[in-house]
N, C-alpha and C. Protein backbone atom coordinates (compact mmCIF):
# COMPACT_ATOMS: atom_id res chain seq x y z
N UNK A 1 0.85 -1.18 0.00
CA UNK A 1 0.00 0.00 0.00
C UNK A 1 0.89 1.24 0.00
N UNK A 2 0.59 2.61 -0.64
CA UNK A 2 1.26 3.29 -0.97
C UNK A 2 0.98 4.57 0.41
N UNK A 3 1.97 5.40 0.51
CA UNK A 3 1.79 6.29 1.34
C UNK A 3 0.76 7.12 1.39
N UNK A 4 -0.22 7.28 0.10
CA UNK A 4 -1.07 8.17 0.04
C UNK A 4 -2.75 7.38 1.04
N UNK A 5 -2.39 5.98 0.35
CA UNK A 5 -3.46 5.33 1.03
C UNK A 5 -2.98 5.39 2.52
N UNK A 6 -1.92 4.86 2.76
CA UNK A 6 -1.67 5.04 4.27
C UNK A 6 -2.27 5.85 4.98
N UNK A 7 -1.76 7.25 4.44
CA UNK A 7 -2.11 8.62 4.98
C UNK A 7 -3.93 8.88 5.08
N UNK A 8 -4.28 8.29 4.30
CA UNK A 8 -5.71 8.15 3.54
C UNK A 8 -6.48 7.18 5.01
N UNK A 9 -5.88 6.61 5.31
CA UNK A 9 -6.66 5.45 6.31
C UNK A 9 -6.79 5.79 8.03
N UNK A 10 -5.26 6.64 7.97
CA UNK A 10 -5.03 6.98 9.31
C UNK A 10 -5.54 8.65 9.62
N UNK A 11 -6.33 9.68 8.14
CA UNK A 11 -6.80 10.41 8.72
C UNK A 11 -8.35 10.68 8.62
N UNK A 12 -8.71 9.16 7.85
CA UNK A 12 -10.48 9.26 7.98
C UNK A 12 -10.80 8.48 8.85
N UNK A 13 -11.48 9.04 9.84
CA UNK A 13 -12.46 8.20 10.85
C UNK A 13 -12.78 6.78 10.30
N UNK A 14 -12.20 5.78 11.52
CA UNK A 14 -12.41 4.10 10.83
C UNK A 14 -11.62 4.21 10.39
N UNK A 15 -11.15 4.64 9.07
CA UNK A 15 -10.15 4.48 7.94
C UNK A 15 -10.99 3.43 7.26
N UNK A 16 -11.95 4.24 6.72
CA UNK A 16 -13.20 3.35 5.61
C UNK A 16 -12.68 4.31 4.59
N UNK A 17 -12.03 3.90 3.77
CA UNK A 17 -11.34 4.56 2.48
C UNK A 17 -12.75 4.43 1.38
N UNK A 18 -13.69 4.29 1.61
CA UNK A 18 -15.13 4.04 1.17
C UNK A 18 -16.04 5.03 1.41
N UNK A 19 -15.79 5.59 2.80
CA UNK A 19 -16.71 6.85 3.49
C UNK A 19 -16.84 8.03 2.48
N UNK A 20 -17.90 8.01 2.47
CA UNK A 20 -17.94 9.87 1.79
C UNK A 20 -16.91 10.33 1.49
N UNK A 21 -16.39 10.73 2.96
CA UNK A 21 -15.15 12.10 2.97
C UNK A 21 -14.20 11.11 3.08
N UNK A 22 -13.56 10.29 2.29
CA UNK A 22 -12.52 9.81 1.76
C UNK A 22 -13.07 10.04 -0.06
N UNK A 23 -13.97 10.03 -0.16
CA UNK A 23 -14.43 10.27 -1.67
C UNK A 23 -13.92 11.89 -1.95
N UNK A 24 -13.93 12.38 -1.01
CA UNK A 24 -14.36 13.77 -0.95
C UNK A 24 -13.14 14.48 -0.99
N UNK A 25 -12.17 13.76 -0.30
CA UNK A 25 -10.66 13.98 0.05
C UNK A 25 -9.64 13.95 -1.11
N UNK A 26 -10.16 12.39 -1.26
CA UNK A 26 -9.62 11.73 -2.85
C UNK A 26 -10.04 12.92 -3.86
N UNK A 27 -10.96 12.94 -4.21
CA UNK A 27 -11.50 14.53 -4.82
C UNK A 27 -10.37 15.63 -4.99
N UNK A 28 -10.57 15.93 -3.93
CA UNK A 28 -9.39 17.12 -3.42
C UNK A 28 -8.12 16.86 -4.29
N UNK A 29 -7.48 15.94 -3.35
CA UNK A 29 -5.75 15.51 -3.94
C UNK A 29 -5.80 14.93 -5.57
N UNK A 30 -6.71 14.16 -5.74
CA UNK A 30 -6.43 13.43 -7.06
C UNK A 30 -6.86 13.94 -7.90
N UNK A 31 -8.47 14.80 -8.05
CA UNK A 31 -9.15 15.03 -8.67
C UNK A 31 -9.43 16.04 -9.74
N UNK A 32 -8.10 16.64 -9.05
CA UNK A 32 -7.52 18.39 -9.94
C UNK A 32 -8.70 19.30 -9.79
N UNK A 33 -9.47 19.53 -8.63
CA UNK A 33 -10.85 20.75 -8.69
C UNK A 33 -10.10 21.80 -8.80
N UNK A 34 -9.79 22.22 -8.69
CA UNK A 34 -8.88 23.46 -8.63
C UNK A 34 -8.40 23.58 -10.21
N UNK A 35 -8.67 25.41 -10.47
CA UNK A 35 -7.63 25.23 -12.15
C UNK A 35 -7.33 24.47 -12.93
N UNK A 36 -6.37 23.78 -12.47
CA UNK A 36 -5.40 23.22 -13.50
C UNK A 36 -6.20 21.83 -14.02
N UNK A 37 -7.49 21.28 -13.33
CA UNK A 37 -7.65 19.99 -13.85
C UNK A 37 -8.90 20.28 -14.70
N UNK A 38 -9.74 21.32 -15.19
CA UNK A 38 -10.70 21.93 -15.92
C UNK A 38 -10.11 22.39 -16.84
N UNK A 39 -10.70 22.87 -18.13
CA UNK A 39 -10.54 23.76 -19.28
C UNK A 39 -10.76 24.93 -18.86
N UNK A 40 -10.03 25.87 -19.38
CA UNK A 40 -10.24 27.35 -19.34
C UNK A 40 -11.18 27.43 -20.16
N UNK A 41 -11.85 28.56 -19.65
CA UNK A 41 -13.01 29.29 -21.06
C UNK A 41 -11.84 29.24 -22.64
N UNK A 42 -13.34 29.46 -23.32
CA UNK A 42 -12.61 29.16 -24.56
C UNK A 42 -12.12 31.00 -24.73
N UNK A 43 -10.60 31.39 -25.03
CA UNK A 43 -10.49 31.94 -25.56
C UNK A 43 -9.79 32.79 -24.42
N UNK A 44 -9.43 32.22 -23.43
CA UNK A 44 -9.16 32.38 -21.65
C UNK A 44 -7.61 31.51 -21.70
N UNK A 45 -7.02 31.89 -20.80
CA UNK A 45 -5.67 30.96 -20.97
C UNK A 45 -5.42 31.16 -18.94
N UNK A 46 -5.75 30.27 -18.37
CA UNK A 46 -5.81 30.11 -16.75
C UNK A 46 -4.34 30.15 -16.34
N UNK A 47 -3.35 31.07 -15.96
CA UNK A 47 -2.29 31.10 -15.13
C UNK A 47 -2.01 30.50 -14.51
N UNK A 48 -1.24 29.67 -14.11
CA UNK A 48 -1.08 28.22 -12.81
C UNK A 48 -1.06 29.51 -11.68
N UNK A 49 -1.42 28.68 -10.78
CA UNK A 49 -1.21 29.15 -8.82
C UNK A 49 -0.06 29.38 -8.57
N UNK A 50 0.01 30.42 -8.04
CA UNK A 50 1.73 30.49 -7.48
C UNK A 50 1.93 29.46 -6.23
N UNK A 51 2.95 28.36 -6.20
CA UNK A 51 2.79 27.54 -5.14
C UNK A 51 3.42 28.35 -3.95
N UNK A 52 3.16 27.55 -2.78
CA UNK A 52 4.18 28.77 -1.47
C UNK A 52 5.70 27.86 -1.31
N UNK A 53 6.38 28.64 -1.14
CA UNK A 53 7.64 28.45 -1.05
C UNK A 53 8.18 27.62 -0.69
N UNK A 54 7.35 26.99 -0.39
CA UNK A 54 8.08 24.93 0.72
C UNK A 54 7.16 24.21 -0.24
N UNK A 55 6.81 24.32 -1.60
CA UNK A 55 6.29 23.59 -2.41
C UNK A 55 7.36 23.90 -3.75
N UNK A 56 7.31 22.60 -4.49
CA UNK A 56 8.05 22.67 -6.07
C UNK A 56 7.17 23.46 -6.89
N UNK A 57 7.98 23.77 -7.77
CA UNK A 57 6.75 25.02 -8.83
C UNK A 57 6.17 24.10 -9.39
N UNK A 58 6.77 23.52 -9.84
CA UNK A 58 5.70 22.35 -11.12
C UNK A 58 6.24 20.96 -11.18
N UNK A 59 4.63 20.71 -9.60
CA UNK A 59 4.77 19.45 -9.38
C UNK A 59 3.74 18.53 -10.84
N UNK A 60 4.15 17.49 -10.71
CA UNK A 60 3.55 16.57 -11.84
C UNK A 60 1.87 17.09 -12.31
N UNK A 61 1.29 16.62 -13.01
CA UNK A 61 -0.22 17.42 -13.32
C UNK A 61 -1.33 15.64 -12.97
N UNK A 62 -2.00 16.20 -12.63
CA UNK A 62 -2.68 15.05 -11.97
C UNK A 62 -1.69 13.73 -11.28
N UNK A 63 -0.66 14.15 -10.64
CA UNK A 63 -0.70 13.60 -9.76
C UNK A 63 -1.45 13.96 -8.03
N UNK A 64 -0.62 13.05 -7.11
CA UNK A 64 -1.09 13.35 -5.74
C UNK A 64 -0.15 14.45 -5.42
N UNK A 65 1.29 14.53 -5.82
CA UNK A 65 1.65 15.82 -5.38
C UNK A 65 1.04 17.07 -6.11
N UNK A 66 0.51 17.19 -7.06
CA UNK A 66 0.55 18.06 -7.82
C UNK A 66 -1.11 18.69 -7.24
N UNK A 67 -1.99 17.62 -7.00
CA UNK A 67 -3.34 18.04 -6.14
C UNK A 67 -3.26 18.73 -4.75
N UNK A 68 -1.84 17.68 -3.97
CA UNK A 68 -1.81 18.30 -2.71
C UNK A 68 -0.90 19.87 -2.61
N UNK A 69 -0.41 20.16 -3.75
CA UNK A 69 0.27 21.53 -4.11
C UNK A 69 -0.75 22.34 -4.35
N UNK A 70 -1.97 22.07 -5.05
CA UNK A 70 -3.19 22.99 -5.44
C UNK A 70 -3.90 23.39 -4.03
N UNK A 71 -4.19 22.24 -3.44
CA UNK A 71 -4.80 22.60 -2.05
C UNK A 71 -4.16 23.49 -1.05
N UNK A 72 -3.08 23.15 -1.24
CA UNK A 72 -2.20 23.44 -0.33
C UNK A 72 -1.82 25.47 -0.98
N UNK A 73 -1.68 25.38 -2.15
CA UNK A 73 -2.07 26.66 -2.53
C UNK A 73 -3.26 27.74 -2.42
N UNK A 74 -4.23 26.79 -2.92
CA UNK A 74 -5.73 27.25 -2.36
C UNK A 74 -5.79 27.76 -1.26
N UNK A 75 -5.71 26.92 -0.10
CA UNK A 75 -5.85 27.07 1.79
C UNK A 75 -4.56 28.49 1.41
N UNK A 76 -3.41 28.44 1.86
CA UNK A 76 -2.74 29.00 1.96
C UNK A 76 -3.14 30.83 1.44
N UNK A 77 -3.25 30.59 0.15
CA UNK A 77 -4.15 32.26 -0.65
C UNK A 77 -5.52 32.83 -0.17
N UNK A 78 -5.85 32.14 0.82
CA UNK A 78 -7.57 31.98 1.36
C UNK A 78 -7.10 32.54 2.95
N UNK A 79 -5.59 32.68 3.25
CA UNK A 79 -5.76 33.51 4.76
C UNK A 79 -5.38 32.19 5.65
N UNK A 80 -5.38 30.87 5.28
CA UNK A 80 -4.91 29.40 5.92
C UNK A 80 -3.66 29.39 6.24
N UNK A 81 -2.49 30.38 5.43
CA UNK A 81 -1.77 29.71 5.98
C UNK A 81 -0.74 29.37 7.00
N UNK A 82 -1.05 30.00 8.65
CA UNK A 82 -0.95 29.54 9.83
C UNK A 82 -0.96 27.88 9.95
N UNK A 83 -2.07 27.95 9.17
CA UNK A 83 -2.74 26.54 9.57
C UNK A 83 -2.18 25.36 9.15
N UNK A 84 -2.43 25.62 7.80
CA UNK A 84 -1.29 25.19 6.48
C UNK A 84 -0.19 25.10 7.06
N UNK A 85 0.22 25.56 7.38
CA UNK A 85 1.96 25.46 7.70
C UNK A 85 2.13 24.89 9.10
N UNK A 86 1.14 24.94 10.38
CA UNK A 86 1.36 23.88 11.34
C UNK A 86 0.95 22.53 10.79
N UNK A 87 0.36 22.23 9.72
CA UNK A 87 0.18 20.83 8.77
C UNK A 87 1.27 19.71 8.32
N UNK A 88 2.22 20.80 7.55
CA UNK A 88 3.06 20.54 7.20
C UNK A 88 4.37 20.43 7.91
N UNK A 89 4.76 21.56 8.72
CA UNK A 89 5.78 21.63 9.80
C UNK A 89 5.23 20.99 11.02
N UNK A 90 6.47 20.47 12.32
CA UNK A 90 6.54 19.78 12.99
C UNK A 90 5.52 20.78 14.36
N UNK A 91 4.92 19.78 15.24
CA UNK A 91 4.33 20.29 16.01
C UNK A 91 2.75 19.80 15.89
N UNK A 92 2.53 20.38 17.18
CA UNK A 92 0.52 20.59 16.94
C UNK A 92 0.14 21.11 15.76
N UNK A 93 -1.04 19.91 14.87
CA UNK A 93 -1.54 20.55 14.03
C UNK A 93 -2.87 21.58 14.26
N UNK A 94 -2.93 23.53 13.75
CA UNK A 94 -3.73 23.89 14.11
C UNK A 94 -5.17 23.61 13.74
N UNK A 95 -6.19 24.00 13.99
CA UNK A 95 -7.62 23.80 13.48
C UNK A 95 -7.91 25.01 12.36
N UNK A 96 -8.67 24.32 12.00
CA UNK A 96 -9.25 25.21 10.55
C UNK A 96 -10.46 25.22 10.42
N UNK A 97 -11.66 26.31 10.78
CA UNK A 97 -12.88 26.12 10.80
C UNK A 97 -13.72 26.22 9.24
N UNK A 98 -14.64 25.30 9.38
CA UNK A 98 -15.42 24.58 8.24
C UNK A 98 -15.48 25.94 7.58
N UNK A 99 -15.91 27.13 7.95
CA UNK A 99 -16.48 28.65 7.28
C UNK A 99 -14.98 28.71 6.26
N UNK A 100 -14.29 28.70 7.08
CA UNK A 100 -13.02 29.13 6.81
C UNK A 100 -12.46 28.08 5.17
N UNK A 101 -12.69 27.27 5.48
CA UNK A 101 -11.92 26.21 4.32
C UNK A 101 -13.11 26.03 3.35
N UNK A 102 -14.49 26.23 3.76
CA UNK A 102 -15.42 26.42 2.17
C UNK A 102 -15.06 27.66 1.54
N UNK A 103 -14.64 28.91 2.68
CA UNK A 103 -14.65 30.12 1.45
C UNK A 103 -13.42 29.77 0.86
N UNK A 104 -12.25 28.96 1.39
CA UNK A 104 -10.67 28.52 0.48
C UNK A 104 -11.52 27.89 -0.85
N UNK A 105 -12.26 27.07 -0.49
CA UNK A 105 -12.48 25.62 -1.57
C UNK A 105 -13.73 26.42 -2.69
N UNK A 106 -14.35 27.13 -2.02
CA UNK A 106 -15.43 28.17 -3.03
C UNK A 106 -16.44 27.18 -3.28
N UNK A 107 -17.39 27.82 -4.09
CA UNK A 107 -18.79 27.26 -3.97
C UNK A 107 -18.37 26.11 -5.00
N UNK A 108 -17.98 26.51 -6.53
CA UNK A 108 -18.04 24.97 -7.39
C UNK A 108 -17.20 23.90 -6.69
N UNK A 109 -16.62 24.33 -6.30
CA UNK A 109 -15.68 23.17 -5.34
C UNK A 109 -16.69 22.39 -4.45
N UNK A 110 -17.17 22.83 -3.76
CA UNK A 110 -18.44 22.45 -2.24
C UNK A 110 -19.72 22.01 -3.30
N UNK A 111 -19.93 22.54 -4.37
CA UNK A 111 -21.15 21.28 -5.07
C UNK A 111 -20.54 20.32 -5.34
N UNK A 112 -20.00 20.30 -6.03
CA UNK A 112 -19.18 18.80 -6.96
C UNK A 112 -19.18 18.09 -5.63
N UNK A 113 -18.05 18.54 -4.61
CA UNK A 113 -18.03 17.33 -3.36
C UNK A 113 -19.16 17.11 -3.06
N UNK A 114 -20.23 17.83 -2.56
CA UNK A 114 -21.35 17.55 -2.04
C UNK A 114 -22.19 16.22 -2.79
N UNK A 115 -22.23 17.13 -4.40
CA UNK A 115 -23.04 15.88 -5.27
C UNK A 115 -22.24 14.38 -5.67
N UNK A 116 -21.19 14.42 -5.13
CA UNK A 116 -19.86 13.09 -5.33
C UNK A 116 -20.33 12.25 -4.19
N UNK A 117 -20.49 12.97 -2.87
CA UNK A 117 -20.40 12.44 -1.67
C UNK A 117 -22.02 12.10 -0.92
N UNK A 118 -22.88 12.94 -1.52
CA UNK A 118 -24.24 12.80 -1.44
C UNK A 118 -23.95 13.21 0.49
N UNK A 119 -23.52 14.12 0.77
CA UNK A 119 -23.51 14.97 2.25
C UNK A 119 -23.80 16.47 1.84
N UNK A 120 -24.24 17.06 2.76
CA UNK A 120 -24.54 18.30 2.57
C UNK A 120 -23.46 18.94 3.02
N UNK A 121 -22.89 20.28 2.05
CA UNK A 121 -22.00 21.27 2.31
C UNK A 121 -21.57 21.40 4.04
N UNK A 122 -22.32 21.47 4.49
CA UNK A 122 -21.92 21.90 5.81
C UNK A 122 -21.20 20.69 6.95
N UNK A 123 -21.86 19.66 6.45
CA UNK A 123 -21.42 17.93 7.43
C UNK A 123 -19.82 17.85 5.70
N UNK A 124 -19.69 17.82 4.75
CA UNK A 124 -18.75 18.07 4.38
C UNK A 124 -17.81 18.59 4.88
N UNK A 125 -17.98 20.03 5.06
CA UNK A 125 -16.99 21.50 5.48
C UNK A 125 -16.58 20.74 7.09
N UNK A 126 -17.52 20.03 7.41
CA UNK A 126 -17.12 19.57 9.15
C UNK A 126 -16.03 19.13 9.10
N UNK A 127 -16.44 17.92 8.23
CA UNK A 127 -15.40 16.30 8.20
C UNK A 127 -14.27 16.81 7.65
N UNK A 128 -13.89 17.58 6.19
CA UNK A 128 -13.24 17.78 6.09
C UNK A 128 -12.02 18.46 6.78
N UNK A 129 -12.93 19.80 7.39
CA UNK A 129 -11.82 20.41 8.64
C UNK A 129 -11.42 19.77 9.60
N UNK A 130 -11.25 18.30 9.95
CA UNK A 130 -10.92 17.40 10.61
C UNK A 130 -9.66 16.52 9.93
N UNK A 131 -10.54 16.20 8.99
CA UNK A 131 -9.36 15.25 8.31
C UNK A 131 -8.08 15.99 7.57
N UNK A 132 -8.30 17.01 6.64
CA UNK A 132 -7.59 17.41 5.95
C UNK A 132 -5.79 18.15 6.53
N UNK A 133 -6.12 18.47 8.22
CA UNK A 133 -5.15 19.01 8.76
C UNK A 133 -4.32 17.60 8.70
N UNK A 134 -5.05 16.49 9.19
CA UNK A 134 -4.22 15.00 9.76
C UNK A 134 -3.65 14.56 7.81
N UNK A 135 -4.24 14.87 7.24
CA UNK A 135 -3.97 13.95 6.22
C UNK A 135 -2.47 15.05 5.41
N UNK A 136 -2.55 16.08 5.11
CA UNK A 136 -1.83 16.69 4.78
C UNK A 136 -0.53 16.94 5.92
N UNK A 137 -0.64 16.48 7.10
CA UNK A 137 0.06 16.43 8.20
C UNK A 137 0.76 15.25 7.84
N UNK A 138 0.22 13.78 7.23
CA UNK A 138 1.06 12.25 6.96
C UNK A 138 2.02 12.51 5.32
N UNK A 139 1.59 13.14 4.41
CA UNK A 139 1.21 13.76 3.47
C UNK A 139 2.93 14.58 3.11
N UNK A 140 3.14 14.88 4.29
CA UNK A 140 4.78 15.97 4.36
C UNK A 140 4.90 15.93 5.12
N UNK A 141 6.01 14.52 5.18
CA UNK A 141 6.76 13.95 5.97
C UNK A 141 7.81 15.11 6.02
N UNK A 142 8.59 15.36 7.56
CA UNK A 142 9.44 16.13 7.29
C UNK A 142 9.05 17.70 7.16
N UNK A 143 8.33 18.13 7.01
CA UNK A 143 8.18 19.27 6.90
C UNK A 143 8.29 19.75 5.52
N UNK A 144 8.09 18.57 4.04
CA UNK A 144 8.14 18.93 3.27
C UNK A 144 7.47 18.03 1.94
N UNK A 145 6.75 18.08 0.62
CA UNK A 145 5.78 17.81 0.15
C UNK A 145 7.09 16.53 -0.55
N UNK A 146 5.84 15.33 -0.45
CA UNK A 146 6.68 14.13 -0.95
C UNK A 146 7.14 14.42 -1.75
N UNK A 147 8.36 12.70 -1.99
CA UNK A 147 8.57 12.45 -3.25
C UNK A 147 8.05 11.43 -3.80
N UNK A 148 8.13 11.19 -5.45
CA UNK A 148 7.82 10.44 -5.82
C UNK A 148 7.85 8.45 -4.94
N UNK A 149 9.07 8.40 -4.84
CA UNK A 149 9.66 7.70 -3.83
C UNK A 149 8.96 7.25 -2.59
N UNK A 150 8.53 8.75 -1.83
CA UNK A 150 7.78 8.99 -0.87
C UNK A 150 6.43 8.29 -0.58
N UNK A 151 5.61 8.65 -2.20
CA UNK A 151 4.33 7.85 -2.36
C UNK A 151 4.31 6.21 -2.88
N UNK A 152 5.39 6.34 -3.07
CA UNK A 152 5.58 4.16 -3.25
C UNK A 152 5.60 3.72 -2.47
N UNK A 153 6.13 3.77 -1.69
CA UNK A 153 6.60 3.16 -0.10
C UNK A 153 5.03 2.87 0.48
């Protein structure tokens, strides 16, 4: 089993990699919601995210690093990143309230999960602000975003 599932088991409740908000999560990291995994309008050319500085500029494109660089960009440009960064760096991870990480994730973001996961926005925004600190906490090891290497193991 690969580190992502690892990480995947030990930060959803149970570790039912089946639950909703492992659908929801998976979403997140794999799923490219963010920019880069949509078409731009036609006639529109979408700028990549500037990543933050303890991230590679251009991690792989649909991979797991390259999702957990988007999120991790997202939260971070949204006023997260205190939070974000006790995630990743060593220590207590801080809390991140549900208000707080739907206005990061924005409304098309919070339907799609919602209609993926068949939970309502708000029991979403919960679970997620729970899991997402622990999972992005297994996620960067070290205080820094895997490697390829990293996710085989």
């Amino acid at each position: 089993m690969g580190a992502f599932d690892d990480a995947m088991k030990n930060a959803v409740p149970g570790g039912n990699l089946a639950a909703p908000i492992a659908v929801a999560v998976g979403a997140l990291i794999l799923g490219k919601m963010f920019g880069g995994g949509s078409a731009p309008a036609p006639g529109r050319v979408a700028p990549p995210p500037a990543p933050p500085p303890s991230l590679p500029a251009n991690p792989p494109a649909g991979s797991v690093m390259g999702g957990l660089s988007d999120l991790i960009g997202k939260l971070t440009a949204s006023g997260a990143a205190p939070q974000v960064n006790s995630w990743i760096g060593p220590g207590q991870n801080q809390p991140i309230q549900p208000g707080q990480l739907g206005g990061a994730l924005g409304q098309n973001v919070l339907n799609e999960l919602s209609q993926r996961t068949g939970m309502s926005q708000q029991e979403l925004l919960n679970q997620l602000a729970t899991v997402l600190p622990q999972l992005i906490n297994h996620l960067t090891p070290n205080g820094r975003m895997p490697t390829l290497a990293d996710l085989e193991k």
